[in-house]
C-alpha atoms as a PDB file:
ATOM      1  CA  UNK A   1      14.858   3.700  35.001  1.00  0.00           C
ATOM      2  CA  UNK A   2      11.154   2.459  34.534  1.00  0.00           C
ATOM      3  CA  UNK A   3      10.819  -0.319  31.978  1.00  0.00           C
ATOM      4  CA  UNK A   4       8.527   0.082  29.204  1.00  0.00           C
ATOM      5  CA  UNK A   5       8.159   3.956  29.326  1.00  0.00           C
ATOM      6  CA  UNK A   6       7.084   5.724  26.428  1.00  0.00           C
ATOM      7  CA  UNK A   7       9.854   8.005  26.619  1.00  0.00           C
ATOM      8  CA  UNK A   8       9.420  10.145  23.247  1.00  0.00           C
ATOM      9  CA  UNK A   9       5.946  10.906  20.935  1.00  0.00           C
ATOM     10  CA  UNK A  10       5.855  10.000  17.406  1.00  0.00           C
ATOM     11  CA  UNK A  11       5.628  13.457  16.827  1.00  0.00           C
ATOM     12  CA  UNK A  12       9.595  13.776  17.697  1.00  0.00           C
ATOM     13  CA  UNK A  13      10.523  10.882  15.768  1.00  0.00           C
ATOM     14  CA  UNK A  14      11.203  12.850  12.722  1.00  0.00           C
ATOM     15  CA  UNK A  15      13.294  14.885  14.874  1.00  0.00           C
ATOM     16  CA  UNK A  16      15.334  11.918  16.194  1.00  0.00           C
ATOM     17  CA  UNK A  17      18.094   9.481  15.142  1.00  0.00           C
ATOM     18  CA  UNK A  18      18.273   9.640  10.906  1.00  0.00           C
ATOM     19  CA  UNK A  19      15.859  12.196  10.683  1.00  0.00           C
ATOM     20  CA  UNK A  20      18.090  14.665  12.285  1.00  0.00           C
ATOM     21  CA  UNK A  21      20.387  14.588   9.270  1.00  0.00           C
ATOM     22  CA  UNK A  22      17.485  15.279   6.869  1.00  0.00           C
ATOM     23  CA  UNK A  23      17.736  19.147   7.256  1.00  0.00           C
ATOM     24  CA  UNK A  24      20.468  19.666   4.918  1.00  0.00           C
ATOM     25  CA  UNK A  25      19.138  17.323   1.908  1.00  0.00           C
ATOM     26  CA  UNK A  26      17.621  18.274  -1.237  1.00  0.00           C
ATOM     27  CA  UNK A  27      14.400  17.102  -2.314  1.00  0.00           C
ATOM     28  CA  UNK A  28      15.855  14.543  -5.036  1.00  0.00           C
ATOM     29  CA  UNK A  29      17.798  13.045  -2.395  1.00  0.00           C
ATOM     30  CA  UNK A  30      14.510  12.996  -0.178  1.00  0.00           C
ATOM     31  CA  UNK A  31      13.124  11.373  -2.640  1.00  0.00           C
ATOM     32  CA  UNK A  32      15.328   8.957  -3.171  1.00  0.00           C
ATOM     33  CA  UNK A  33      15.661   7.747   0.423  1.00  0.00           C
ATOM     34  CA  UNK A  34      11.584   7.671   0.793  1.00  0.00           C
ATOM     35  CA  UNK A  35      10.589   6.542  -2.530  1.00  0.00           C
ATOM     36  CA  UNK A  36      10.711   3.523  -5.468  1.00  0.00           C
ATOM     37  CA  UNK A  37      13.678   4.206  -7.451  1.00  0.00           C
ATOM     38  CA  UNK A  38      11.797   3.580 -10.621  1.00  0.00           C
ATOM     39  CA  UNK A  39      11.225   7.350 -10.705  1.00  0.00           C
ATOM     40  CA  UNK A  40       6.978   6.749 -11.133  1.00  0.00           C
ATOM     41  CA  UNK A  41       6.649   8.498  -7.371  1.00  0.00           C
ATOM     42  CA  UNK A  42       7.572  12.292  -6.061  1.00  0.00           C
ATOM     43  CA  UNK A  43       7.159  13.556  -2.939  1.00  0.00           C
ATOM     44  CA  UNK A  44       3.629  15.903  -3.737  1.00  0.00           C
ATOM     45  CA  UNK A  45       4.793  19.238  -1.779  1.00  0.00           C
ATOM     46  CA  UNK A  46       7.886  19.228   0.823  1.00  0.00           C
ATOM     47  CA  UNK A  47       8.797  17.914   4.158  1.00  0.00           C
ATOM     48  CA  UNK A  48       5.972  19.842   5.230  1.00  0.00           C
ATOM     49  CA  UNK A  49       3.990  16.939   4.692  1.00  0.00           C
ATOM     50  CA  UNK A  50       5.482  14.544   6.594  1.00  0.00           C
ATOM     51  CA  UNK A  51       3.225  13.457   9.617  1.00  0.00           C
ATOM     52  CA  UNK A  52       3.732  10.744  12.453  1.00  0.00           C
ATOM     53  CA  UNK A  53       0.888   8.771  13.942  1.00  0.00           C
ATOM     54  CA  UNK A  54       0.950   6.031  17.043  1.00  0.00           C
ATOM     55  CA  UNK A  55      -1.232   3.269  15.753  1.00  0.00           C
ATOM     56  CA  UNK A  56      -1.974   2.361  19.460  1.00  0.00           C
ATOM     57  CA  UNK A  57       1.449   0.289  20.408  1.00  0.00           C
ATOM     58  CA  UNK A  58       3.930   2.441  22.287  1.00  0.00           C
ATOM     59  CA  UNK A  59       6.805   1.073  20.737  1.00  0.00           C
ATOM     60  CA  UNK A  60       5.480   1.747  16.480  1.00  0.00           C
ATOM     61  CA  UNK A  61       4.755   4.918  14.735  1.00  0.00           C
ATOM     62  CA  UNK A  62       3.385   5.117  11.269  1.00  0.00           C
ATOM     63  CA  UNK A  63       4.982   7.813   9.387  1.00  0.00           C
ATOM     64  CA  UNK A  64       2.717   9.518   6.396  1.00  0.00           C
ATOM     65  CA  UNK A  65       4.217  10.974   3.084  1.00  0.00           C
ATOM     66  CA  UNK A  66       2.148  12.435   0.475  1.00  0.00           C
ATOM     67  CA  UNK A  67       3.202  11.947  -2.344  1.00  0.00           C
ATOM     68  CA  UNK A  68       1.767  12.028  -6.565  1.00  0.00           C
ATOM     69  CA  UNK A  69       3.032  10.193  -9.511  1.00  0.00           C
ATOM     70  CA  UNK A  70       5.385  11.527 -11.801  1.00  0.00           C
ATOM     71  CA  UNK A  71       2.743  11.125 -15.044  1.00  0.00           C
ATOM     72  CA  UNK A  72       5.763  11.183 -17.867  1.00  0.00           C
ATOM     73  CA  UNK A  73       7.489   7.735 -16.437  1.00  0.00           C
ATOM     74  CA  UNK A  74       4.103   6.202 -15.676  1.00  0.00           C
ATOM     75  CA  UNK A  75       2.187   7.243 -18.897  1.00  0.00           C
ATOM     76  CA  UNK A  76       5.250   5.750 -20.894  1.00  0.00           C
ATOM     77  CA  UNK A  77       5.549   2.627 -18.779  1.00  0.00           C
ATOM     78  CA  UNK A  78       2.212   2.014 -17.268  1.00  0.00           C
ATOM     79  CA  UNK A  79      -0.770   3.885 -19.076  1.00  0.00           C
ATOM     80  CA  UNK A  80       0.737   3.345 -22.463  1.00  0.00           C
ATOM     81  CA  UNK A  81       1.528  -0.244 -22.776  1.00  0.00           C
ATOM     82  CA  UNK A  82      -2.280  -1.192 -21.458  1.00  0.00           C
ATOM     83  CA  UNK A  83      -4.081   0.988 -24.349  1.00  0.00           C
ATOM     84  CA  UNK A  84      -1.784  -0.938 -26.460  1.00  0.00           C
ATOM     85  CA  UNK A  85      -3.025  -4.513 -25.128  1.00  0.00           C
ATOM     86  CA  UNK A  86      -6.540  -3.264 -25.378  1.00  0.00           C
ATOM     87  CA  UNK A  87      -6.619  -2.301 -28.713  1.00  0.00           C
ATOM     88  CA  UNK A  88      -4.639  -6.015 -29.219  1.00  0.00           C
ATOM     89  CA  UNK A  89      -7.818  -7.549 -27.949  1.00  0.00           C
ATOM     90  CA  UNK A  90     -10.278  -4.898 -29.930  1.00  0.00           C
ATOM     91  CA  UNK A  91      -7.981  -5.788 -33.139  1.00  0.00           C
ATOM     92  CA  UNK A  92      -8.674  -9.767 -32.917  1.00  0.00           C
ATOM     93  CA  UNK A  93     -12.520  -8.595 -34.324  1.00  0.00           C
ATOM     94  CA  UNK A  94     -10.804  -8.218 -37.632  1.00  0.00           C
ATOM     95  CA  UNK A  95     -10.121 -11.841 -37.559  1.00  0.00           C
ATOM     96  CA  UNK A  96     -13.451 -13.490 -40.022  1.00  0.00           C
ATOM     97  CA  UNK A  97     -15.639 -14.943 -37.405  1.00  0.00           C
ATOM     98  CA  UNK A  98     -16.423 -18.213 -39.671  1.00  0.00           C
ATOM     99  CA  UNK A  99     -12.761 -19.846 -39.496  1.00  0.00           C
ATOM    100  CA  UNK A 100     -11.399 -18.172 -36.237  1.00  0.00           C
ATOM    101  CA  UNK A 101     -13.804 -17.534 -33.344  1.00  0.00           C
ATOM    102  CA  UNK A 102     -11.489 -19.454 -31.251  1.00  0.00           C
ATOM    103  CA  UNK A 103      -8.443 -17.169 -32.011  1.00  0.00           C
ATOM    104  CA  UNK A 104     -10.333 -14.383 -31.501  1.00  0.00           C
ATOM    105  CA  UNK A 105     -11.814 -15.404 -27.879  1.00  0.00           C
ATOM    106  CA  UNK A 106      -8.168 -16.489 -27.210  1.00  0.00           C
ATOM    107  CA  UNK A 107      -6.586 -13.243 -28.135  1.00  0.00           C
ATOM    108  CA  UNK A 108      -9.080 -11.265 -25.814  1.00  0.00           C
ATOM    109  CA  UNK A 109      -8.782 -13.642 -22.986  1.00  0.00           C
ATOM    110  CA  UNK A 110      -5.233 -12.942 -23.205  1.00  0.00           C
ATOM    111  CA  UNK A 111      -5.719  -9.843 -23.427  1.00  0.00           C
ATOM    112  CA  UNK A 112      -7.803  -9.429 -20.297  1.00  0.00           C
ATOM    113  CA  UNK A 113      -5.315 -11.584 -18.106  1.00  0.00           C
ATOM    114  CA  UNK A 114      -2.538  -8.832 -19.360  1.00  0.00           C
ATOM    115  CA  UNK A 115      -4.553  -6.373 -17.827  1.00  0.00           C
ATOM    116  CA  UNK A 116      -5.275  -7.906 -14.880  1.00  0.00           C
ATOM    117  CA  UNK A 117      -1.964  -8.434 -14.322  1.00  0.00           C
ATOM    118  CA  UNK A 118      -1.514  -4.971 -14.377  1.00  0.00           C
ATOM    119  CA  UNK A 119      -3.695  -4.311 -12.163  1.00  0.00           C
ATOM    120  CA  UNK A 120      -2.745  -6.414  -9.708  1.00  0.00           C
ATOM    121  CA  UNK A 121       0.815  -4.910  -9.737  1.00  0.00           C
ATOM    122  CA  UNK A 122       2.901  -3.124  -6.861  1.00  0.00           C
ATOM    123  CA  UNK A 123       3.563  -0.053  -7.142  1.00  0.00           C
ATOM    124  CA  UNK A 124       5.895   0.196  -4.934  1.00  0.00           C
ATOM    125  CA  UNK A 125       4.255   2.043  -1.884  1.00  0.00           C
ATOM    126  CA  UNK A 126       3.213  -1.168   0.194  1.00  0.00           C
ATOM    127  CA  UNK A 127      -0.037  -2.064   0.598  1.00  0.00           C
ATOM    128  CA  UNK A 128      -2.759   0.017  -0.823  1.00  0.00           C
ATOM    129  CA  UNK A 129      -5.899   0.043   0.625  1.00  0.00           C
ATOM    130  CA  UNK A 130      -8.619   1.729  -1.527  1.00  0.00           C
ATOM    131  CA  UNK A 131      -8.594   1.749  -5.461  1.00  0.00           C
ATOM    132  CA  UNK A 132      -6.354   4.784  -7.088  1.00  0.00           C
ATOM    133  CA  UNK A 133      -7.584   5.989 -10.629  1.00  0.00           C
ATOM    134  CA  UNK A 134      -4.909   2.916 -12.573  1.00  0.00           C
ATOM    135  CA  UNK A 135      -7.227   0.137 -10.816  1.00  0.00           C
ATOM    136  CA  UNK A 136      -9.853   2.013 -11.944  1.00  0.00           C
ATOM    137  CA  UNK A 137      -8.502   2.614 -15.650  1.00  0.00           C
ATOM    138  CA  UNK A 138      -7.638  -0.858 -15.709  1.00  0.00           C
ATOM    139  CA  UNK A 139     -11.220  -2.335 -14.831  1.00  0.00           C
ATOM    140  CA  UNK A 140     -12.457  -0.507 -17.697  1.00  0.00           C
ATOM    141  CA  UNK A 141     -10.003  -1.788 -19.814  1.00  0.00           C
ATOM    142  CA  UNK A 142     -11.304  -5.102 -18.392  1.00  0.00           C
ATOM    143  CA  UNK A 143     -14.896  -4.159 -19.576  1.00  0.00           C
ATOM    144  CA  UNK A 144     -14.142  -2.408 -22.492  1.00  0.00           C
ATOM    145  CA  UNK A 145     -12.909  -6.107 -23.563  1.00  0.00           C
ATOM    146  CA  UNK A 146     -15.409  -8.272 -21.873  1.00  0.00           C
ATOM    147  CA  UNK A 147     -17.680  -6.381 -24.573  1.00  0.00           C
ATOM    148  CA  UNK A 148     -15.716  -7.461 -27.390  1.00  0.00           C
ATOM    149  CA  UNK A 149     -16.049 -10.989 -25.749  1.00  0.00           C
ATOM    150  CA  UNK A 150     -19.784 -10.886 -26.046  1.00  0.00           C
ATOM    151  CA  UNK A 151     -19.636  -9.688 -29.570  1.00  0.00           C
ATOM    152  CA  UNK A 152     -17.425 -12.393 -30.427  1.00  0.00           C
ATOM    153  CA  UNK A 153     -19.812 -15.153 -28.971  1.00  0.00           C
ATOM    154  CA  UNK A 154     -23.091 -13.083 -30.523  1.00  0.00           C
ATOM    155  CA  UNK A 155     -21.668 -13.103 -34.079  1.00  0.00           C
ATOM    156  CA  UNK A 156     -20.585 -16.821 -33.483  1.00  0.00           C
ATOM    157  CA  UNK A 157     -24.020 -17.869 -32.429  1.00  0.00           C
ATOM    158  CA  UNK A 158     -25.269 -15.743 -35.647  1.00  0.00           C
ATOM    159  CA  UNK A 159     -22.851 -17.741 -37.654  1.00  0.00           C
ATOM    160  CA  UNK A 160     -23.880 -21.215 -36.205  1.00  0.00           C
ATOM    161  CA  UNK A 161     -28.197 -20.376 -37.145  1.00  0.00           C
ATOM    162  CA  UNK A 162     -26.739 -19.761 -40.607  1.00  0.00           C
ATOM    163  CA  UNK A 163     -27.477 -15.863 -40.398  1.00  0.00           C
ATOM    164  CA  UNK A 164     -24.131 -14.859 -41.739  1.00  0.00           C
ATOM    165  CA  UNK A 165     -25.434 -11.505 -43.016  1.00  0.00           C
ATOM    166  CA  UNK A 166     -26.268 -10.541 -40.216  1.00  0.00           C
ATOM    167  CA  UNK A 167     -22.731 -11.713 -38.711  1.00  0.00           C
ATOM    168  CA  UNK A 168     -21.109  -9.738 -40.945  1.00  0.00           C
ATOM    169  CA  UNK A 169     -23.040  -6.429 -40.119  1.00  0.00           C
ATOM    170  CA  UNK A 170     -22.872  -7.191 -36.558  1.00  0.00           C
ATOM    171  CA  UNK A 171     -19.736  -7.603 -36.663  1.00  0.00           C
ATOM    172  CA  UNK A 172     -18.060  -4.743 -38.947  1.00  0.00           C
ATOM    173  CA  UNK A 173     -20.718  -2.602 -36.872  1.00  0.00           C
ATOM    174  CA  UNK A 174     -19.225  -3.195 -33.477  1.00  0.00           C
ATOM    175  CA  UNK A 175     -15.465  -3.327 -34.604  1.00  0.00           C
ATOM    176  CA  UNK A 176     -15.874   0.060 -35.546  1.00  0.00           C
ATOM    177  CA  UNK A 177     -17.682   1.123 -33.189  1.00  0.00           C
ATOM    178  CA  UNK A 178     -16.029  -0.272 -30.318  1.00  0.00           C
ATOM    179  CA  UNK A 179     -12.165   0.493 -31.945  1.00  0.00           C
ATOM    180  CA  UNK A 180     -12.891   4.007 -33.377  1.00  0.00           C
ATOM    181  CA  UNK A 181     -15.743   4.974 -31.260  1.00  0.00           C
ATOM    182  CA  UNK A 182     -16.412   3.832 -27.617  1.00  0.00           C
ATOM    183  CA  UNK A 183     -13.366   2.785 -26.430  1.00  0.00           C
ATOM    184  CA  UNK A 184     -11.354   6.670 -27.466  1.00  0.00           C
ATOM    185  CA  UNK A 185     -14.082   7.980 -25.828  1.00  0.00           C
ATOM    186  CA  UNK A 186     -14.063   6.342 -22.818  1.00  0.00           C
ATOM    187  CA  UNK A 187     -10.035   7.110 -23.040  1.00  0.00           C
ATOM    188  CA  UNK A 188     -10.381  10.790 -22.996  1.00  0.00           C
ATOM    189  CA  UNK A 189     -13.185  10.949 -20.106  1.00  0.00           C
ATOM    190  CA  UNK A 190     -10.496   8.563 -18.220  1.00  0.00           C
ATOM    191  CA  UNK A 191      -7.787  11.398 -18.339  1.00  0.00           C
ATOM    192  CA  UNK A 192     -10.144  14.029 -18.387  1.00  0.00           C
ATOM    193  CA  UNK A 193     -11.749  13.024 -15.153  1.00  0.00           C
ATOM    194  CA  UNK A 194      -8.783  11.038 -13.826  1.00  0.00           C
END
């Protein structure tokens, strides 16, 4: 016997020990021995695209699944849920900017730190390491509400020079244009282009 001998490839690991038994399994049961049971994940094609790479020890292999989300259980759980925050934070611009410019920061604040929470979130496949189009859909969630931010702090400084006309335009202006205008918009291009 020689010690330390790379005695099979990682392209025969699928064929060895556990993997052996795989032959005879259905995809759901694949599935479930691969993936999060939360149901988000599905294997994208078959076994066919299954793939086994030596990172450069001898004794590791990295095995490679592709796999796509299942959009019903993550528009319901994920998507969902974060348009509803958003248009939380959007809402607090109904609040009258003379008594409650403080409630209104603090209810887009909080809901920014929802969303970042979100975003920050594991998915249950390890460790990403590039964006995927949620981190993306959550930054402009992010943004979408930074800009409500600003308008809160412009229509307080407006208020605090005694300009409150021009508050009040500013800000009936911008609540319906960011709730009924810019923020569906960017919405649709999200899915469309997601």
């Amino acid at each position: 016997s020689v010690s330390d001998a790379n005695l099979y490839a990682c392209g025969d690991a699928l064929r060895q020990d556990n993997w052996e038994s795989t032959s005879g399994l259905s995809s759901s049961e694949l599935t479930s021995m691969l993936l999060p049971s939360t149901g988000e994940w599905v294997i994208h094609q078959s076994m066919n695209d299954f793939g086994m790479t030596q990172p450069g020890q001898p004794s590791s292999c990295v095995l490679s699944v592709h796999v796509r989300r299942n959009w019903v259980i993550f528009t319901v759980k994920q998507v969902i849920p974060t348009i509803m925050v958003t248009y939380g934070g959007l809402l607090s611009l109904l609040m009258d900017p003379h008594d409650h410019t403080g409630d209104r920061c603090a209810q887009i604040l909080v809901a920014i730190l929802i969303v970042m929470i979100g975003l920050q979130q594991d998915l249950g496949l390890g460790k990403i390491q590039y964006l995927i189009w949620f981190d993306y859909f959550n930054i402009v969630q992010i943004a979408i509400l930074l800009i409500a931010l600003a308008e809160t702090m412009w229509v307080h400084r407006l208020v605090q020079r005694g300009e409150d006309g021009k508050a009040a335009t500013t800000d009936r202006v911008l609540l319906l244009l960011l709730t009924l205008g810019v923020y569906p918009v960017v919405l649709v291009s999200m899915f469309l282009f997601g």
